[in-house]
Protein backbone atom coordinates (compact mmCIF):
# COMPACT_ATOMS: atom_id res chain seq x y z
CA UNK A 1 -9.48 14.86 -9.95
CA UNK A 2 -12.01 15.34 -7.16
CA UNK A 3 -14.66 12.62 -8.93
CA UNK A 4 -11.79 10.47 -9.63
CA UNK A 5 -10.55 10.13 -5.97
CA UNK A 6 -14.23 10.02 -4.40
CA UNK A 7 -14.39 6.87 -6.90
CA UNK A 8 -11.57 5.02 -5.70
CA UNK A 9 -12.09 6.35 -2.15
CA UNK A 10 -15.24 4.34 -2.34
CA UNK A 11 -13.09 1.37 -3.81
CA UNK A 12 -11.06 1.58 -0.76
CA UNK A 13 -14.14 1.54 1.76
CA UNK A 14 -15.69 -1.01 0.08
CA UNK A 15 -12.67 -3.61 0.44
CA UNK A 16 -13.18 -2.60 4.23
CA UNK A 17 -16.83 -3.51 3.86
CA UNK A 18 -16.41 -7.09 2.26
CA UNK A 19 -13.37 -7.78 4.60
CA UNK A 20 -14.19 -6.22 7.70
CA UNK A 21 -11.17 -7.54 9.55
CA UNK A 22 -9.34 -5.36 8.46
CA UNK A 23 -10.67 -2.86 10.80
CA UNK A 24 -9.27 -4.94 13.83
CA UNK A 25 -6.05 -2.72 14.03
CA UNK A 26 -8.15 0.51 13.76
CA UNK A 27 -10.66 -0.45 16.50
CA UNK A 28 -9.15 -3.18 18.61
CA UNK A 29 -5.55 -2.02 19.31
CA UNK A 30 -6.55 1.24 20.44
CA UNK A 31 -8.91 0.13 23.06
CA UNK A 32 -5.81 -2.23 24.28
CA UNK A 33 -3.77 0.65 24.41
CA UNK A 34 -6.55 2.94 26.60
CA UNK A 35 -6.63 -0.35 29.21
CA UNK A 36 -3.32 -0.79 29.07
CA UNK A 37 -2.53 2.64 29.83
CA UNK A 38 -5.25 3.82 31.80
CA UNK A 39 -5.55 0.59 34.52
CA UNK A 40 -2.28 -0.80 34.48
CA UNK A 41 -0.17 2.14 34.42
CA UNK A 42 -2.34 4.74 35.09
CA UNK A 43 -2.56 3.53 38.80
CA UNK A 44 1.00 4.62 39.43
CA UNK A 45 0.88 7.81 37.13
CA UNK A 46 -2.12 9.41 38.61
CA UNK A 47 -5.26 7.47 38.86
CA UNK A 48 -8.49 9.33 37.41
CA UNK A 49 -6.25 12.29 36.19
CA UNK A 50 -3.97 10.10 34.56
CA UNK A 51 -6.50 9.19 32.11
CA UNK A 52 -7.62 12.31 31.31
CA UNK A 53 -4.10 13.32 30.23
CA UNK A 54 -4.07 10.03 28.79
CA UNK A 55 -6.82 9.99 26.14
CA UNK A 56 -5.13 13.17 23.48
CA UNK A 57 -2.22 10.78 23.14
CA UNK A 58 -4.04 7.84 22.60
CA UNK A 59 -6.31 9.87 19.98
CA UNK A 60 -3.03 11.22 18.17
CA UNK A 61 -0.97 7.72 18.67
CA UNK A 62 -3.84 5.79 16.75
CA UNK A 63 -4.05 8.15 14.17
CA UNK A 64 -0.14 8.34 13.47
CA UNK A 65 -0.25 4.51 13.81
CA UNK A 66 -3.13 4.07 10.96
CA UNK A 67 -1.16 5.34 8.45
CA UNK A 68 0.32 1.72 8.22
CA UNK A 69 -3.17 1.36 5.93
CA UNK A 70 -1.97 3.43 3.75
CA UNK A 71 1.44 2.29 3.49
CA UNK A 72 0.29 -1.52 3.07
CA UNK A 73 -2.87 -1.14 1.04
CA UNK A 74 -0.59 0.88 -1.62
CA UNK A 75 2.07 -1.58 -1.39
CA UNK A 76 -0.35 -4.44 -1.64
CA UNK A 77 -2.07 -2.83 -4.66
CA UNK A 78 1.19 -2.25 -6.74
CA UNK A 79 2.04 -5.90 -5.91
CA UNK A 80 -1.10 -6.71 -7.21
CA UNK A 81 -0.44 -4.85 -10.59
CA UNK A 82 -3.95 -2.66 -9.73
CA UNK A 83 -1.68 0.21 -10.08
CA UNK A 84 -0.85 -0.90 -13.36
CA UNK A 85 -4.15 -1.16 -14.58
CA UNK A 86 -5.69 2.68 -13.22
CA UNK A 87 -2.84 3.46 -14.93
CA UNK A 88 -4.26 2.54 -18.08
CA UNK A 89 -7.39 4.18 -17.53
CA UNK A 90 -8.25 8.15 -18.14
CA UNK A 91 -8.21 9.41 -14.73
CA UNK A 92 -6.00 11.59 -12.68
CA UNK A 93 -2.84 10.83 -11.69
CA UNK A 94 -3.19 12.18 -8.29
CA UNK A 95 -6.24 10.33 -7.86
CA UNK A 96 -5.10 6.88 -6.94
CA UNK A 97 -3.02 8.08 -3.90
CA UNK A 98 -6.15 11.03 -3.04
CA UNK A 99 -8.57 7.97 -2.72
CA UNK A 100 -5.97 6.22 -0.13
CA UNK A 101 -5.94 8.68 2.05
CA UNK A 102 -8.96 10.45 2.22
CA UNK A 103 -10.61 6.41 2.44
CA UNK A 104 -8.14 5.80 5.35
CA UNK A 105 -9.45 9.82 6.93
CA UNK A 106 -12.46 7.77 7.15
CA UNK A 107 -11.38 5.11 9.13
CA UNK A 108 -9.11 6.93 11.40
CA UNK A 109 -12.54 8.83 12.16
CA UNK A 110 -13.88 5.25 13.04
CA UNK A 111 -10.76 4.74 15.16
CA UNK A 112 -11.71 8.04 17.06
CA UNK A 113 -15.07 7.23 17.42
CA UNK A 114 -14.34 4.08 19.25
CA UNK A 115 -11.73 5.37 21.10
CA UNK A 116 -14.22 8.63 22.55
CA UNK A 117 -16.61 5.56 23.26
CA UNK A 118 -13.53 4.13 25.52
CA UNK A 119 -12.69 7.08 26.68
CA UNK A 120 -15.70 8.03 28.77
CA UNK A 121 -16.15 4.22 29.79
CA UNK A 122 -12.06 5.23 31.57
CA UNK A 123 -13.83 8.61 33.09
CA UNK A 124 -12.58 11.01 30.37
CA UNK A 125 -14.44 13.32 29.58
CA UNK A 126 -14.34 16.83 27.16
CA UNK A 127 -14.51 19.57 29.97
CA UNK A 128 -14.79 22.61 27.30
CA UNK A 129 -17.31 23.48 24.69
CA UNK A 130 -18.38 21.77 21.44
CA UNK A 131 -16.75 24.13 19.35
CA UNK A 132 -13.22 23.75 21.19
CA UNK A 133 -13.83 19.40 20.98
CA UNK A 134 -14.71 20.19 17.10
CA UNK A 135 -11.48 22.00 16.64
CA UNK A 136 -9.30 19.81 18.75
CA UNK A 137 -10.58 16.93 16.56
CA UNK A 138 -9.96 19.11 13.48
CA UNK A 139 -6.45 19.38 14.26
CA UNK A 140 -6.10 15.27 15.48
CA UNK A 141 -7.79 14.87 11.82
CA UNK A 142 -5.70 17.08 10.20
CA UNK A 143 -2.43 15.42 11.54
CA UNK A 144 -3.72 11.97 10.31
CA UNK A 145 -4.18 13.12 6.83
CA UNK A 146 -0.64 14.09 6.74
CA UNK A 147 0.50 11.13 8.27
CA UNK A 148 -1.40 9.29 5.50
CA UNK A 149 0.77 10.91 2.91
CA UNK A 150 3.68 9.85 4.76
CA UNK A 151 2.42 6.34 4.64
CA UNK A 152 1.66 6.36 1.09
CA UNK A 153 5.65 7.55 0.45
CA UNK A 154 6.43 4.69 2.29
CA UNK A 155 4.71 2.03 0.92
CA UNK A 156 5.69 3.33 -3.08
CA UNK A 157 8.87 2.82 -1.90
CA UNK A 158 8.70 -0.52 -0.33
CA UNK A 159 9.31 -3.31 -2.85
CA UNK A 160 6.98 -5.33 -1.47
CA UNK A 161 3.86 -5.66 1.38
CA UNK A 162 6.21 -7.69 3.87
CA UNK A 163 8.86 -4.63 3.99
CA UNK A 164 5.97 -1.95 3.86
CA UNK A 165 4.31 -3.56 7.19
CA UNK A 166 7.85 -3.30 8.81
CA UNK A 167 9.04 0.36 7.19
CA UNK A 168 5.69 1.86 7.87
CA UNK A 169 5.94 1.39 12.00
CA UNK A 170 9.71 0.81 12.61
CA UNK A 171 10.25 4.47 12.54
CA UNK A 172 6.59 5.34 14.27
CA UNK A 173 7.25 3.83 17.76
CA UNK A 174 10.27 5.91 18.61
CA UNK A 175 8.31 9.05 17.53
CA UNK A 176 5.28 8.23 19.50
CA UNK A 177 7.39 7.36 22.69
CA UNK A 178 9.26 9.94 22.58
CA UNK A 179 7.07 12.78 23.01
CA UNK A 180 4.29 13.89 25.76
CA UNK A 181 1.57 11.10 24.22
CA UNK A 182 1.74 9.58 27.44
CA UNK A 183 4.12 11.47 30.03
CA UNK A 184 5.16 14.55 30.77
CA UNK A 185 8.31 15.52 28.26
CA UNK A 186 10.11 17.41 30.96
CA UNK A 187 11.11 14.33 32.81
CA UNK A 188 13.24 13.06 29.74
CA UNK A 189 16.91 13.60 29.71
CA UNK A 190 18.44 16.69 27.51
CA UNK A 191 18.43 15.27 24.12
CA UNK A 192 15.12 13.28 24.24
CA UNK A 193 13.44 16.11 26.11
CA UNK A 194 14.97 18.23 23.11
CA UNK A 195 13.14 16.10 20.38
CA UNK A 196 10.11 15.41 22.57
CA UNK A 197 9.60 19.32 23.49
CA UNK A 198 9.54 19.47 19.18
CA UNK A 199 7.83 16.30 18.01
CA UNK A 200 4.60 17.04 16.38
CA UNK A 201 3.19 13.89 18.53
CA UNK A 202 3.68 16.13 21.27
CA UNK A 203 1.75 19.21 20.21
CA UNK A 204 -1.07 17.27 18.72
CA UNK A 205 -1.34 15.25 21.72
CA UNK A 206 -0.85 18.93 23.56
CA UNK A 207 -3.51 20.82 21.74
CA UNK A 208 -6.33 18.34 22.10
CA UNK A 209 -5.56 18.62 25.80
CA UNK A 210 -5.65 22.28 25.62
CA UNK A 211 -9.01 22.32 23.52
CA UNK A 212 -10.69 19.15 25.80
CA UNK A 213 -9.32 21.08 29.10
CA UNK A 214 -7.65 18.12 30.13
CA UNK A 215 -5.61 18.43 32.84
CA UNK A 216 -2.45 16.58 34.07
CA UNK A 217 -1.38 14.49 36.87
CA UNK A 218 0.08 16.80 40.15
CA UNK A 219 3.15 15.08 39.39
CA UNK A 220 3.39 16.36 35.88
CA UNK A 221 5.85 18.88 34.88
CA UNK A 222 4.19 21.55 33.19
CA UNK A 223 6.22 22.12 29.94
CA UNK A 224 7.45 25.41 28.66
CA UNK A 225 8.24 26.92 25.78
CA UNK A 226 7.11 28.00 22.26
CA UNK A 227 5.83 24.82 20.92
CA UNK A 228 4.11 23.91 24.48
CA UNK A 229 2.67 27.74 24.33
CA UNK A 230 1.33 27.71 20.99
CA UNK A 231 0.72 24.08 20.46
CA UNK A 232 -2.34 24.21 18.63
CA UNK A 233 -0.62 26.54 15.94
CA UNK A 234 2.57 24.30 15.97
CA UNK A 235 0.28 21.19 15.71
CA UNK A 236 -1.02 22.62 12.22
CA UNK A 237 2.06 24.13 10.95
CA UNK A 238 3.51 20.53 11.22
CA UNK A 239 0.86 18.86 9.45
CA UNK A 240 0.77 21.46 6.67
CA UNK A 241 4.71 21.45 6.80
CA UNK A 242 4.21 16.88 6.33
CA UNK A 243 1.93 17.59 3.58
CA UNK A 244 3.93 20.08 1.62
CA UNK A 245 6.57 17.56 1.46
CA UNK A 246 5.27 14.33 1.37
CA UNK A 247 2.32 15.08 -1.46
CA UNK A 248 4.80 15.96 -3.78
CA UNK A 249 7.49 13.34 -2.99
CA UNK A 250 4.86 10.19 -3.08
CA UNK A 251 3.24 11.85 -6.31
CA UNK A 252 6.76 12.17 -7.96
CA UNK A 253 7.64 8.09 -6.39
CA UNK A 254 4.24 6.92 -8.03
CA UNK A 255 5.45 8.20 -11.46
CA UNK A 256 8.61 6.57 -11.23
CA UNK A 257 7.10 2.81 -9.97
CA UNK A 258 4.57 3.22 -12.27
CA UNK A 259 6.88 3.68 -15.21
C-alpha cells in the first residue's frame, strides 16, 4: 500500500510539474488574501498587531481551501476513466485516494512556504522557539491532511468536475468566516459565536497563535472556554475525529463509483 501510494503520489506531482499553473490557487490566492487582509483591513483592525493575529488564519484558511485539489483532481480523474484503468491494475485499493492526498500535503506545504515568505514581508514574525513553530506547523499540516480526505469524499461524489469545483468550496467559506481566522469570535452574535467558539478553523487558527506567540489586537476579545484553553489538543482531536470519518466514507464511495 505504502509503495503503491508513493507511486501515484509522484503521478500527482508530476502533473503539477508539466502544468505548473496549476499551482496559481496554492501560491497566488493566498498572498491576495495576506494584502488584502493585512493593508486594507488591517488598518482599521489593528495595524502591525493585526497582522500578526492575522497570519495563523491565513495559514489554516489556505490549507482548508486546498483541499479543492483534491476534490477536483479526483473528480477530473474518474471523468477521465483513469480510475477505471488503476482499477485494473494489481495495486491497493486505498492507494489511489493515499497518493491524492499525501501529493496535495505537498503542495499545501508549498502554499505555507510562500505564505511564511509573505508573512515576514507584512512584519509577522514567529516570537517562540523552533520547536513550538515545528509543532504549530505540525498541527496546520495535520488539519490539511484531513481536510484532504474531506475533499476526496467530495469529489467521488460529484458527478462531474464542474459540480466538484462548486461542492468542494460552497460549504468552505461559511466555515472559514465563521470562526476566529480573522477576528476575534467573541464579537459574533450567540449562535455564530456558538459555532465559531467550536469550529476547528478556529482552534487551528488558535493554536498556531498560541505556538508562534502571536498576539492580538487591544481591541480583541480574549476568548474563553475549553476549546480556546486547550486549542492545540482540540485542533488535533478534530483532525483525527475528520479522518476517522472521512477515510472510511471516501474509501467505501470509491468502491461503489468504481463498480
Amino acid at each position: 500500500m505504502f509503495r503503491d501510494s508513493a507511486v501515484v503520489a509522484y503521478r500527482n506531482l508530476v502533473t503539477i510539474l508539466r502544468v505548473p499553473t496549476l499551482l496559481v490557487t496554492a501560491t497566488v490566492q493566498p498572498l491576495m488574501f495576506v494584502f488584502l487582509f493585512a493593508y486594507i483591513f488591517g488598518a482599521s483592525l489593528g495595524g502591525d498587531q493585526y497582522r500578526e493575529f492575522l497570519l495563523a488564519g491565513i495559514f489554516t484558511q489556505t490549507v482548508a481551501f486546498n483541499a479543492a485539489f483534491t476534490t477536483v483532481g479526483l473528480a477530473n480523474d474518474l471523468q477521465k476513466g483513469i480510475i477505471d484503468r488503476m482499477r485494473t491494475l494489481p495495486m491497493s485499493r486505498l492507494a489511489v485516494l493515499m497518493g491524492r492526498t499525501l501529493s496535495d500535503l505537498v503542495v499545501n506545504i508549498l502554499s505555507l512556504a510562500v505564505m511564511v515568505g509573505c508573512g515576514y514581508l507584512v512584519g509577522w514574525r514567529i516570537n517562540g522557539g523552533i520547536l513550538d513553530a515545528v509543532a504549530a506547523f505540525a498541527v496546520i499540516l495535520l488539519f490539511a491532511f484531513a481536510m484532504s480526505w474531506v475533499g476526496a469524499l467530495t469529489g467521488l461524489v460529484s458527478p462531474s468536475v464542474e459540480v466538484a469545483q462548486s461542492a468542494g468550496l460552497i460549504w468552505m467559506f461559511p466555515l472559514t468566516f465563521i470562526s476566529s481566522a480573522f477576528i476575534s469570535a467573541e464579537t459574533l452574535p450567540g449562535p455564530l459565536r456558538a459555532v465559531a467558539e467550536w469550529n476547528p478553523i478556529t482552534a487551528v487558527s488558535a493554536a498556531g497563535r498560541k505556538l508562534f506567540v502571536n498576539g492580538s489586537p487591544p481591541s480583541f476579545k480574549t476568548p474563553h472556554g475549553w476549546p480556546a484553553d486547550h486549542c492545540v489538543e482540540y485542533s488535533i482531536i478534530c483532525s483525527l475525529v475528520i479522518l476517522a470519518i472521512a477515510m472510511p466514507l471516501a474509501l467505501v464511495q470509491y468502491r461503489k463509483v468504481s463498480r
